[in-house]
PDB file of N, CA and C in Angstrom:
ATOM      1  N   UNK A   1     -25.287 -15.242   3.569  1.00  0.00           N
ATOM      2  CA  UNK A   1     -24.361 -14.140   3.765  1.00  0.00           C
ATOM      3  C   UNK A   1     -24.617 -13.109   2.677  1.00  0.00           C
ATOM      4  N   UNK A   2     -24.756 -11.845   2.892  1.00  0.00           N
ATOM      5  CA  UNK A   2     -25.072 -10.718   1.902  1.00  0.00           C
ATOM      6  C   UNK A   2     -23.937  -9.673   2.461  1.00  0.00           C
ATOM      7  N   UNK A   3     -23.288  -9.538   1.379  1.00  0.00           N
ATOM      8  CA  UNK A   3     -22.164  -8.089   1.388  1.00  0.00           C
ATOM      9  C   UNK A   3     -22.398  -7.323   0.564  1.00  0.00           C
ATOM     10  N   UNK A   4     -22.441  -6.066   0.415  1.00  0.00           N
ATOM     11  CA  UNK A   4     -22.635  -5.120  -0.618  1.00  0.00           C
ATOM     12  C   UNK A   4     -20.880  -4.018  -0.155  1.00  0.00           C
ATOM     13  N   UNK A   5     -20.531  -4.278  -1.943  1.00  0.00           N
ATOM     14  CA  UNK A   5     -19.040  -3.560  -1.727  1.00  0.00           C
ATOM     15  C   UNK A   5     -19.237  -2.580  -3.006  1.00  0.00           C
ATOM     16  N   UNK A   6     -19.814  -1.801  -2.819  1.00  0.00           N
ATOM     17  CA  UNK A   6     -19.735  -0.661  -4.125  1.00  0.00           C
ATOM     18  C   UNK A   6     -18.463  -0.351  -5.235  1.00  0.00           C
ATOM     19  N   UNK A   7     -18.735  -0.009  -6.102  1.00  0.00           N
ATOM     20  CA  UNK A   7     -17.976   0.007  -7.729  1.00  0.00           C
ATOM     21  C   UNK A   7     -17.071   1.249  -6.835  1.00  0.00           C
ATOM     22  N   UNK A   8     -17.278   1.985  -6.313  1.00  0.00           N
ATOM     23  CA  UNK A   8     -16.158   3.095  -6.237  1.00  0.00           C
ATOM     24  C   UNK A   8     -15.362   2.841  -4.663  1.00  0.00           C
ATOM     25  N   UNK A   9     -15.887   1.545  -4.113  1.00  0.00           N
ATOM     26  CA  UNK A   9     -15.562   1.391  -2.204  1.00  0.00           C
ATOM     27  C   UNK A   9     -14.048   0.151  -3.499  1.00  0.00           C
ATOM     28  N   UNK A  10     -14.785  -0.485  -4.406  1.00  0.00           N
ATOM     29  CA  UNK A  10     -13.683  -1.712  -5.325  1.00  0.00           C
ATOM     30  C   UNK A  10     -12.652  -0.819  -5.805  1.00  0.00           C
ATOM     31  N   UNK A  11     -13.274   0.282  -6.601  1.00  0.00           N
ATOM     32  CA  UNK A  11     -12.267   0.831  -7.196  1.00  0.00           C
ATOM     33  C   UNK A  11     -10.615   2.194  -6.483  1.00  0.00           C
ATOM     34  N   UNK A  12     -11.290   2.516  -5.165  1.00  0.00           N
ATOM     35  CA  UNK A  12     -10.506   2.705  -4.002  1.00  0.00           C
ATOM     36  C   UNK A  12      -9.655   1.854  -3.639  1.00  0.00           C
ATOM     37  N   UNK A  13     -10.139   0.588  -2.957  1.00  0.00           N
ATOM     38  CA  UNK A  13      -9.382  -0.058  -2.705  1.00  0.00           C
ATOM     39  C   UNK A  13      -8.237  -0.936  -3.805  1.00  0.00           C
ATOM     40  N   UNK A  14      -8.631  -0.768  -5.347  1.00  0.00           N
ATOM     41  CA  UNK A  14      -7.943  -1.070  -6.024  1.00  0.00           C
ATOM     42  C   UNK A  14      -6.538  -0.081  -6.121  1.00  0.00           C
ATOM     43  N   UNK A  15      -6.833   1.168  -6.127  1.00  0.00           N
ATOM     44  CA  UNK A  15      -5.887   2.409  -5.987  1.00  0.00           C
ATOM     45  C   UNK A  15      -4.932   2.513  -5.280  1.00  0.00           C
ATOM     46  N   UNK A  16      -5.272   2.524  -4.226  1.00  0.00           N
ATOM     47  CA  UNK A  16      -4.268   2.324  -2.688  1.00  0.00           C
ATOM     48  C   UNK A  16      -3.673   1.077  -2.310  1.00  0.00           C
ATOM     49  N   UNK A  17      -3.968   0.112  -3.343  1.00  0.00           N
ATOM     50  CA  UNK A  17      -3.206  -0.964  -2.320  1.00  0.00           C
ATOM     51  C   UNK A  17      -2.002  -1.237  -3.173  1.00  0.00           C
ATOM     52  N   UNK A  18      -1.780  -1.158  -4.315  1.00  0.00           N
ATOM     53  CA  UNK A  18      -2.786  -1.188  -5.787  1.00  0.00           C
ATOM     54  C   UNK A  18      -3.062  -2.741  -5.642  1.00  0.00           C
ATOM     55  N   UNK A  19      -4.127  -3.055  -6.334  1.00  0.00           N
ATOM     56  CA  UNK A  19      -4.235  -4.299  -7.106  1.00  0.00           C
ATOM     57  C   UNK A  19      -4.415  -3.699  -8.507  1.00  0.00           C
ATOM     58  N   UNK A  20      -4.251  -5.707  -8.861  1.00  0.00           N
ATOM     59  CA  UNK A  20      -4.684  -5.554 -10.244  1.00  0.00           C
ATOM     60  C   UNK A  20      -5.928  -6.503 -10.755  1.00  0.00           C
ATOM     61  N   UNK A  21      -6.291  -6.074 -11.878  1.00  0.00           N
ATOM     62  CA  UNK A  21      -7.977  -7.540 -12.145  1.00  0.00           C
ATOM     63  C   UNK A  21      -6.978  -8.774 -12.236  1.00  0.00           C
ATOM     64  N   UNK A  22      -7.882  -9.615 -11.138  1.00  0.00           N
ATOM     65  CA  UNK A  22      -7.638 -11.078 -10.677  1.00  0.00           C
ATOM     66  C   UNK A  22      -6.795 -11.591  -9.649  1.00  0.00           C
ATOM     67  N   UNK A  23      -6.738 -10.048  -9.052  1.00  0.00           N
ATOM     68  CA  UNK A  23      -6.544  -9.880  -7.251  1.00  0.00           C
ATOM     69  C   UNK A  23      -7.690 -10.299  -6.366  1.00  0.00           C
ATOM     70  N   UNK A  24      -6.771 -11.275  -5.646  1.00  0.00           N
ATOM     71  CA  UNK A  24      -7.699 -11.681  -4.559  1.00  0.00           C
ATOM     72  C   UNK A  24      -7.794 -11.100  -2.951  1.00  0.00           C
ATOM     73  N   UNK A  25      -9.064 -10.234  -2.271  1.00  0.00           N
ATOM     74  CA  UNK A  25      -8.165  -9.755  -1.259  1.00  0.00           C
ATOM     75  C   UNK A  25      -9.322 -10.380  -0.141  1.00  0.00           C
ATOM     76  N   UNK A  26      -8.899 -10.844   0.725  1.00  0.00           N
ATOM     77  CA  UNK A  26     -10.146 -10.977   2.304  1.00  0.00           C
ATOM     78  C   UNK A  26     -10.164  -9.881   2.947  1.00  0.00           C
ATOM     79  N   UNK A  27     -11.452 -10.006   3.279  1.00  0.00           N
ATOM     80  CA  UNK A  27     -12.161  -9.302   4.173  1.00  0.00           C
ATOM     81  C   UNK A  27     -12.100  -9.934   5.908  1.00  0.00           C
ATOM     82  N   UNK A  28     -12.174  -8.852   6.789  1.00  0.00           N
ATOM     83  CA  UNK A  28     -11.715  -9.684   7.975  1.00  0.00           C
ATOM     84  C   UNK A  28     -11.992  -8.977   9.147  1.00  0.00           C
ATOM     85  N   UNK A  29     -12.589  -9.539  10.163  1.00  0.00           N
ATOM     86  CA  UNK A  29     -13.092  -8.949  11.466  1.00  0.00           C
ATOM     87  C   UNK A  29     -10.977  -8.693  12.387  1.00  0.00           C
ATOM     88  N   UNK A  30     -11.288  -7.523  12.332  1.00  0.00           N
ATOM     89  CA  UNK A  30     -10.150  -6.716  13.037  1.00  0.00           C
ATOM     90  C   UNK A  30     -10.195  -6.434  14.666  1.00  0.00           C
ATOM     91  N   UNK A  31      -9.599  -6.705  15.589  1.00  0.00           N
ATOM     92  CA  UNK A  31      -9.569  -6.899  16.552  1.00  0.00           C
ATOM     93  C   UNK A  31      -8.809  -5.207  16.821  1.00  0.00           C
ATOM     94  N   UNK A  32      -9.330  -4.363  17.663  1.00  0.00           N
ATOM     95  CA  UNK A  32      -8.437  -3.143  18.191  1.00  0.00           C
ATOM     96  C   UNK A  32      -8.252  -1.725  17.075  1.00  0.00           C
ATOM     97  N   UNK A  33      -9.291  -1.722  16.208  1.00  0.00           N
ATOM     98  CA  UNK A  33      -9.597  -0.812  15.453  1.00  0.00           C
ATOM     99  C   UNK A  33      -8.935   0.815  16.099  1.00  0.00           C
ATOM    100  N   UNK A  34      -8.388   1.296  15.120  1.00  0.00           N
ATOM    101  CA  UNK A  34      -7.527   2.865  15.476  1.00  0.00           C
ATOM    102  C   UNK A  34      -8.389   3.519  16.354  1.00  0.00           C
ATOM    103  N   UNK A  35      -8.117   4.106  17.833  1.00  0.00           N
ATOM    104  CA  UNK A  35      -8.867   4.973  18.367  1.00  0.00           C
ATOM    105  C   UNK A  35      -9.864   4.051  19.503  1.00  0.00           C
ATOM    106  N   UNK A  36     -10.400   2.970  18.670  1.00  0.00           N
ATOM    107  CA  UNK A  36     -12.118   2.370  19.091  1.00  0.00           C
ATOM    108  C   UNK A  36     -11.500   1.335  20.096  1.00  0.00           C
ATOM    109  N   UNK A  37     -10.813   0.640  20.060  1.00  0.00           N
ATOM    110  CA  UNK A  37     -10.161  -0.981  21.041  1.00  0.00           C
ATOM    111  C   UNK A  37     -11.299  -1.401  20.546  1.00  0.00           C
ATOM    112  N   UNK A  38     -11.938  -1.289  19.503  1.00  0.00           N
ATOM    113  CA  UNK A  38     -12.881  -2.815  19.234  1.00  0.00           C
ATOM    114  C   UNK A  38     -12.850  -3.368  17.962  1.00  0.00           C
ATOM    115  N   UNK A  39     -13.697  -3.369  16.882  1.00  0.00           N
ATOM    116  CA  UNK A  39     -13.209  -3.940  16.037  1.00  0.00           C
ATOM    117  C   UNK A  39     -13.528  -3.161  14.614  1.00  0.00           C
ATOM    118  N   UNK A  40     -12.557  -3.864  13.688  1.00  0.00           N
ATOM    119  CA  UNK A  40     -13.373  -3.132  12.408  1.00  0.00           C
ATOM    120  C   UNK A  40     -12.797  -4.208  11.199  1.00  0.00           C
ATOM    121  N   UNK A  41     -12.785  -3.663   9.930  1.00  0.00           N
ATOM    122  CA  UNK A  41     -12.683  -4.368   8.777  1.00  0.00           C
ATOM    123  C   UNK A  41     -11.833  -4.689   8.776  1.00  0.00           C
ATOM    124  N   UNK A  42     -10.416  -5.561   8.558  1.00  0.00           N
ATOM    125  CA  UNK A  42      -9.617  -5.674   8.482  1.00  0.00           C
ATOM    126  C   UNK A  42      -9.209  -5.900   6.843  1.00  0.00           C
ATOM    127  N   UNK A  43      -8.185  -6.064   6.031  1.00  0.00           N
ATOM    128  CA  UNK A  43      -7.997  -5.947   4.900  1.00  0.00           C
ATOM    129  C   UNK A  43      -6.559  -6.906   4.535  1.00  0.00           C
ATOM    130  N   UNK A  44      -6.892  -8.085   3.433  1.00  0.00           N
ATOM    131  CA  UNK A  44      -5.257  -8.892   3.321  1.00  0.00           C
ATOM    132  C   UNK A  44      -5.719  -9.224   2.067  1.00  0.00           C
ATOM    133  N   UNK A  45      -4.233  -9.024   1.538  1.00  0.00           N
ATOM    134  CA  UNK A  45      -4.206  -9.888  -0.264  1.00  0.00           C
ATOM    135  C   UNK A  45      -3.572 -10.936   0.198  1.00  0.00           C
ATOM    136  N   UNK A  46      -4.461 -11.859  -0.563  1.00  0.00           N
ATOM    137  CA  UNK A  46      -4.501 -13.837  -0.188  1.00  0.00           C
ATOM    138  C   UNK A  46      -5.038 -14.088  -1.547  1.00  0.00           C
ATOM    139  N   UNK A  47      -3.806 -15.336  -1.932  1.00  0.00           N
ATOM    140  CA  UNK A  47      -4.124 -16.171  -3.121  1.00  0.00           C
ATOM    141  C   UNK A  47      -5.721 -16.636  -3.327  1.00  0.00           C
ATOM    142  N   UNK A  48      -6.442 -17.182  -2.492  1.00  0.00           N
ATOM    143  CA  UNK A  48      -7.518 -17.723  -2.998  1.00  0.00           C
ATOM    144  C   UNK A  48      -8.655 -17.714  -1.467  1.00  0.00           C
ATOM    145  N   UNK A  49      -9.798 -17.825  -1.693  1.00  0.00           N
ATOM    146  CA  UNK A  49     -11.038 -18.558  -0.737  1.00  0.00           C
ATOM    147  C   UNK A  49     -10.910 -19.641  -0.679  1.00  0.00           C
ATOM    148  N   UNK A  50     -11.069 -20.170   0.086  1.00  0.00           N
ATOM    149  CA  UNK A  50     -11.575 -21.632   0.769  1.00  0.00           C
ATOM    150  C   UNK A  50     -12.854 -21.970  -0.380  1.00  0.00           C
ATOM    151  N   UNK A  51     -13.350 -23.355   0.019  1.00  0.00           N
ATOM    152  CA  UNK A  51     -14.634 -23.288  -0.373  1.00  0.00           C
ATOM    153  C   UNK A  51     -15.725 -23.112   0.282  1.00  0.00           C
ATOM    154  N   UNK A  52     -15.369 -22.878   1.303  1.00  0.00           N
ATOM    155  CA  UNK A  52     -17.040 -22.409   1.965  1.00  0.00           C
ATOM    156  C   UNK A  52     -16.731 -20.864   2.582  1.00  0.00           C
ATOM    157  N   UNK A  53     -16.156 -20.085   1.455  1.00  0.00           N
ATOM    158  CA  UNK A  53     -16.014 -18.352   1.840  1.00  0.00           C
ATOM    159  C   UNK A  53     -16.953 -17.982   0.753  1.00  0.00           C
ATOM    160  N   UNK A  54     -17.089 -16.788   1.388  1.00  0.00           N
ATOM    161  CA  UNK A  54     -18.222 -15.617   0.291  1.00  0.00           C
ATOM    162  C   UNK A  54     -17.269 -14.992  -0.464  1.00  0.00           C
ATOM    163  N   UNK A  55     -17.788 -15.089  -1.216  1.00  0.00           N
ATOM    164  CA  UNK A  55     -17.046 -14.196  -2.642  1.00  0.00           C
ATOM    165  C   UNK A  55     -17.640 -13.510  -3.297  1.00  0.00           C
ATOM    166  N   UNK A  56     -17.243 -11.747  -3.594  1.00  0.00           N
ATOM    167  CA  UNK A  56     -17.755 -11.270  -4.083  1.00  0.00           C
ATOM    168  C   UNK A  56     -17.047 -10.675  -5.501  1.00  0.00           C
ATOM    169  N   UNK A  57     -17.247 -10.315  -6.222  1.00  0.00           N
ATOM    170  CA  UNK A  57     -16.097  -9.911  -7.457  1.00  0.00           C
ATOM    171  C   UNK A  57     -16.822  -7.866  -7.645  1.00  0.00           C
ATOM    172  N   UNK A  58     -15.614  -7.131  -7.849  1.00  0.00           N
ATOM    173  CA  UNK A  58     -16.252  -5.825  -8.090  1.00  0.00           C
ATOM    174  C   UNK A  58     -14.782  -5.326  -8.734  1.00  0.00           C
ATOM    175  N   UNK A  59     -14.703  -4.730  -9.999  1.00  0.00           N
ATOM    176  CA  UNK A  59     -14.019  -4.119 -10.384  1.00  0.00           C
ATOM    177  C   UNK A  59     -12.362  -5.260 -10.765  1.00  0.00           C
ATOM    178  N   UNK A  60     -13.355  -6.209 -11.087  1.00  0.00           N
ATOM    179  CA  UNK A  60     -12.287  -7.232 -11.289  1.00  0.00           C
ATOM    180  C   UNK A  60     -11.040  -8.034 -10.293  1.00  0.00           C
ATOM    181  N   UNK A  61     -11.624  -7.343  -9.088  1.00  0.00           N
ATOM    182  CA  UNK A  61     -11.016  -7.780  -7.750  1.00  0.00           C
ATOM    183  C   UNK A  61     -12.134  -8.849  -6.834  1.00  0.00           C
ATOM    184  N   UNK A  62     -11.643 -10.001  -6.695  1.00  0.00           N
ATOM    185  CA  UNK A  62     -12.265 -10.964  -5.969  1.00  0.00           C
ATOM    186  C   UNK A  62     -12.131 -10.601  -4.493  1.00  0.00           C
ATOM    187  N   UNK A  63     -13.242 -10.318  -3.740  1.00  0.00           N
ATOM    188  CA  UNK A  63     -13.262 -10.027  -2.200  1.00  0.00           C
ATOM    189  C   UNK A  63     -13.953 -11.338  -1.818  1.00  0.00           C
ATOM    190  N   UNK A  64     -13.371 -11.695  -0.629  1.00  0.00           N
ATOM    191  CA  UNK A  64     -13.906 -13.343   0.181  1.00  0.00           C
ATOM    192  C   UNK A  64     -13.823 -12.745   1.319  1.00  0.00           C
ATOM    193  N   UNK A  65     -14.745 -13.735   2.670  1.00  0.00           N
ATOM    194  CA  UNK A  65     -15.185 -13.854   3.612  1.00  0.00           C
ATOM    195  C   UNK A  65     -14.786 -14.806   4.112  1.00  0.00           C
ATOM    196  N   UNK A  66     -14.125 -15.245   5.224  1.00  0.00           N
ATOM    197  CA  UNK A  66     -14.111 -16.787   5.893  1.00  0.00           C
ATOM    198  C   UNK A  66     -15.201 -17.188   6.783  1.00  0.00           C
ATOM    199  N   UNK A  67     -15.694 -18.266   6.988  1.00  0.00           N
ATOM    200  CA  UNK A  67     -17.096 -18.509   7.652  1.00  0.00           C
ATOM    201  C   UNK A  67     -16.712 -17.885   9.206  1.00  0.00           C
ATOM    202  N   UNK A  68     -15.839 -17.606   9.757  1.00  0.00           N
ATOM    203  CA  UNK A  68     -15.218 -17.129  11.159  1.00  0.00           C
ATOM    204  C   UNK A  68     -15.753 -15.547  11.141  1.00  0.00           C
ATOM    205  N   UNK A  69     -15.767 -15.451  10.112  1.00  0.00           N
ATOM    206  CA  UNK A  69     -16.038 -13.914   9.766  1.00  0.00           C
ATOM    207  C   UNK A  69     -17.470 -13.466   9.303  1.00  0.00           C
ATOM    208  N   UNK A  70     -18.548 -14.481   8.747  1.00  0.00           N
ATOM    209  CA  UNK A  70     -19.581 -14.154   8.666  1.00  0.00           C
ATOM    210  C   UNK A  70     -20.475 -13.197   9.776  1.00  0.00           C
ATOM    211  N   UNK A  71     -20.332 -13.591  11.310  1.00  0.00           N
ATOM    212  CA  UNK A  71     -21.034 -12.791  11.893  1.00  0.00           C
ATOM    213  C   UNK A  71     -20.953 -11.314  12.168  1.00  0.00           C
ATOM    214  N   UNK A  72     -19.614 -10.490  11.526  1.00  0.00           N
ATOM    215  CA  UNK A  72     -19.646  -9.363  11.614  1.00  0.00           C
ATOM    216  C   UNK A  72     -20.057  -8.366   9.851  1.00  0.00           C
ATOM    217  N   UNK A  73     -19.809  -9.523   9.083  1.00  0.00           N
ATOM    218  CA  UNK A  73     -19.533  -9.212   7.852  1.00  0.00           C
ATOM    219  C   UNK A  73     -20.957  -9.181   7.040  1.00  0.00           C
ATOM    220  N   UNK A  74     -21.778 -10.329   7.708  1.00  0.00           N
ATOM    221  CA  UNK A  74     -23.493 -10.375   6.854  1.00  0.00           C
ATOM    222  C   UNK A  74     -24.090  -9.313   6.969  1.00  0.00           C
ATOM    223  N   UNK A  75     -24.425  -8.718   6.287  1.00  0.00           N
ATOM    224  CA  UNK A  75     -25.164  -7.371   5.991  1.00  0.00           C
ATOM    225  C   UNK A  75     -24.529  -6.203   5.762  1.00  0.00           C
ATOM    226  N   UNK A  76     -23.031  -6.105   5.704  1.00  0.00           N
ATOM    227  CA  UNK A  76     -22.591  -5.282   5.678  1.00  0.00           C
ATOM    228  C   UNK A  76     -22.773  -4.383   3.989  1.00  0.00           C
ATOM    229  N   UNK A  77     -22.428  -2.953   4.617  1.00  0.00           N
ATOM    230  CA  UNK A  77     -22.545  -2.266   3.404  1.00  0.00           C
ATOM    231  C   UNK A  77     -20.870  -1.227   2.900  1.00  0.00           C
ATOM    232  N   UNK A  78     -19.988  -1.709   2.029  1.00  0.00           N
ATOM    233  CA  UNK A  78     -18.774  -0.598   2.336  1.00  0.00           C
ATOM    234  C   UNK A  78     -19.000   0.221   0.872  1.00  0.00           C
ATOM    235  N   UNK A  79     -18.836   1.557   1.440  1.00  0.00           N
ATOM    236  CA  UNK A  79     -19.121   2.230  -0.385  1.00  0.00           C
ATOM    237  C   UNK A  79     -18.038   3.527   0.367  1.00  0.00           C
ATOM    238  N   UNK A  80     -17.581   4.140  -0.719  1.00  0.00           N
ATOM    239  CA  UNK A  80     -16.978   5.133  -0.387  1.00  0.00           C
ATOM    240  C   UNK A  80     -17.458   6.517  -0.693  1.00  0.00           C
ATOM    241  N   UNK A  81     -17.234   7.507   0.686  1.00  0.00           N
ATOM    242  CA  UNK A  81     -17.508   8.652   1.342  1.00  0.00           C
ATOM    243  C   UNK A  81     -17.066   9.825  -0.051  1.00  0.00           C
ATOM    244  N   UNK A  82     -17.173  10.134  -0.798  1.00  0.00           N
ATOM    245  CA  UNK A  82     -16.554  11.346  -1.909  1.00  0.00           C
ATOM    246  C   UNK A  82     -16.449  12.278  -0.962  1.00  0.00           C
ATOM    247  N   UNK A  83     -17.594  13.119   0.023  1.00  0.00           N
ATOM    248  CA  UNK A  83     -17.542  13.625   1.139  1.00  0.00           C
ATOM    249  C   UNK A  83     -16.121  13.851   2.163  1.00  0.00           C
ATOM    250  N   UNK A  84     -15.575  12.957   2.557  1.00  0.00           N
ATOM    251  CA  UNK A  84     -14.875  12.694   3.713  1.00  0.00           C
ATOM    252  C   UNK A  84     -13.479  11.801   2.793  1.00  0.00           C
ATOM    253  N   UNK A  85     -13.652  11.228   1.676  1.00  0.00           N
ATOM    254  CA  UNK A  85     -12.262  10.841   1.016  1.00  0.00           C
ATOM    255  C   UNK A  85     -12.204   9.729   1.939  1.00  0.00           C
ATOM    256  N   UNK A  86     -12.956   8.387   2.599  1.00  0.00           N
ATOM    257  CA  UNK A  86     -12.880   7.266   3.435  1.00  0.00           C
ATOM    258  C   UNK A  86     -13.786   6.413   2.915  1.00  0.00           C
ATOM    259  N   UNK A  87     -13.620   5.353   2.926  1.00  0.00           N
ATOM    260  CA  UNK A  87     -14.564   4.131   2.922  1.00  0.00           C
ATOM    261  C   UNK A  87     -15.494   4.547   4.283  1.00  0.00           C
ATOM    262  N   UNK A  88     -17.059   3.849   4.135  1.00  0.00           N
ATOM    263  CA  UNK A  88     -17.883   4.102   4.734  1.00  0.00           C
ATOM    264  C   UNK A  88     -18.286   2.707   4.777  1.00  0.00           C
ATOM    265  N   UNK A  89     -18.349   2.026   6.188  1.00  0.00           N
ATOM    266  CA  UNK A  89     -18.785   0.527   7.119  1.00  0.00           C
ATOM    267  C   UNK A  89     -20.217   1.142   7.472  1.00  0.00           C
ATOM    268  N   UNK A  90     -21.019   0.239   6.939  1.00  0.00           N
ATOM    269  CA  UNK A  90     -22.188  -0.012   7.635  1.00  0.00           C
ATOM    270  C   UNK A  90     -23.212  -1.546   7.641  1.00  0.00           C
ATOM    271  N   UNK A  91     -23.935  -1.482   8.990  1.00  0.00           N
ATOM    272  CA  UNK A  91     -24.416  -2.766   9.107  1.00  0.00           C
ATOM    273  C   UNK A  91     -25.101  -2.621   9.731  1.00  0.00           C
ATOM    274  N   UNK A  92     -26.227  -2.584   9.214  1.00  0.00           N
ATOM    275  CA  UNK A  92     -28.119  -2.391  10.421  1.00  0.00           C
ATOM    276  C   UNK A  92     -28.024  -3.635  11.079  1.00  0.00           C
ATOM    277  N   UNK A  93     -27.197  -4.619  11.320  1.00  0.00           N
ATOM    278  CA  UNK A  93     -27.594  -5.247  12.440  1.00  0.00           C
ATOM    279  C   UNK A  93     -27.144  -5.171  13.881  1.00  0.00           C
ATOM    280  N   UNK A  94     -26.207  -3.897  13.494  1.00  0.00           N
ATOM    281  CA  UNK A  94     -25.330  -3.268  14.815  1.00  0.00           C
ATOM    282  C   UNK A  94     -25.458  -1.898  15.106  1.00  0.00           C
ATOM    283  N   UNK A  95     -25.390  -1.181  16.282  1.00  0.00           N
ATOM    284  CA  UNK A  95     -26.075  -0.014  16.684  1.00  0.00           C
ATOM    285  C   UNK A  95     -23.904   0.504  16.462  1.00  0.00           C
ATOM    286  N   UNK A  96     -23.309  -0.048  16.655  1.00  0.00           N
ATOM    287  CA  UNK A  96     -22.063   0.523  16.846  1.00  0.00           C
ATOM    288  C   UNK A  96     -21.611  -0.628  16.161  1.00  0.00           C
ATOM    289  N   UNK A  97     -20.410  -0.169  14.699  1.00  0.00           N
ATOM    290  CA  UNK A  97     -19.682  -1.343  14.449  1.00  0.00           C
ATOM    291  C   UNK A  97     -18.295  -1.378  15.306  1.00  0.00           C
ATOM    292  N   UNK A  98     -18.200  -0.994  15.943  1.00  0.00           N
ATOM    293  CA  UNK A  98     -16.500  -0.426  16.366  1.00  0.00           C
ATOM    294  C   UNK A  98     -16.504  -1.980  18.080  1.00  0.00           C
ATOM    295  N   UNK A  99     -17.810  -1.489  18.778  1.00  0.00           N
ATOM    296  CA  UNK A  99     -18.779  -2.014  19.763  1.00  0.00           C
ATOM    297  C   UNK A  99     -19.845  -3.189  19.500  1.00  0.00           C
ATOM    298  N   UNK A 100     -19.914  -3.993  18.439  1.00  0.00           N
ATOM    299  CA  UNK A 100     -21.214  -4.568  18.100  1.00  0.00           C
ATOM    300  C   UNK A 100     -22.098  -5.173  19.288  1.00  0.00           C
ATOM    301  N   UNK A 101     -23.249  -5.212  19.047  1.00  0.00           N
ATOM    302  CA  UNK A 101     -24.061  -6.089  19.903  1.00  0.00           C
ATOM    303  C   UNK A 101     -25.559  -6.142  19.185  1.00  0.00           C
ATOM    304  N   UNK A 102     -26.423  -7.159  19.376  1.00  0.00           N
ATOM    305  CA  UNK A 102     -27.511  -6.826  18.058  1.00  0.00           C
ATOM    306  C   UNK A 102     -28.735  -6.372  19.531  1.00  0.00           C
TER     307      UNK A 102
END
């Protein structure tokens, strides 16, 4: 499993939700995404990972994966837009993340 969550996609999401360092939050395949009816990132503060979740640490915030969630989540890239003021989803193994299909 490979996630890439950029220092300023960590430090966003630290802002807005707020957390604080040694916040734990999952990552999560979202069913009915705004606009799309398909899917997208979903976002929850949860005490801890399992042991067989991905964990990533950025900005002193622990981000996890549940293995249910690996197939939308491996390869993903989230960094944030300065441009557009949004987090930015991407994943070359999908032509549409909203739609996936490889």
């Amino acid at each position: 499993m490979k996630l890439t969550i950029t220092d300023s996609a960590a430090l966003l999401y630290k802002e807005e939700i707020p957390l604080q360092d040694g916040d734990t939050i999952r990552l999560y395949v979202r069913v009915g995404g705004v606009g799309s009816g398909g899917f997208s990132v979903g976002i929850m503060k949860e005490d801890s990972p399992t042991d067989t979740s991905f964990t990533i640490i950025k900005q002193g915030i622990t981000f996890f994966v549940t293995e249910d969630d690996f197939w939308y989540l491996d390869g993903m890239k989230i960094q944030y837009n300065e441009d557009t003021g949004f987090l930015d989803f991407q994943n070359p193994q999908f032509t549409q993340l909203d739609h996936p299909e490889k």
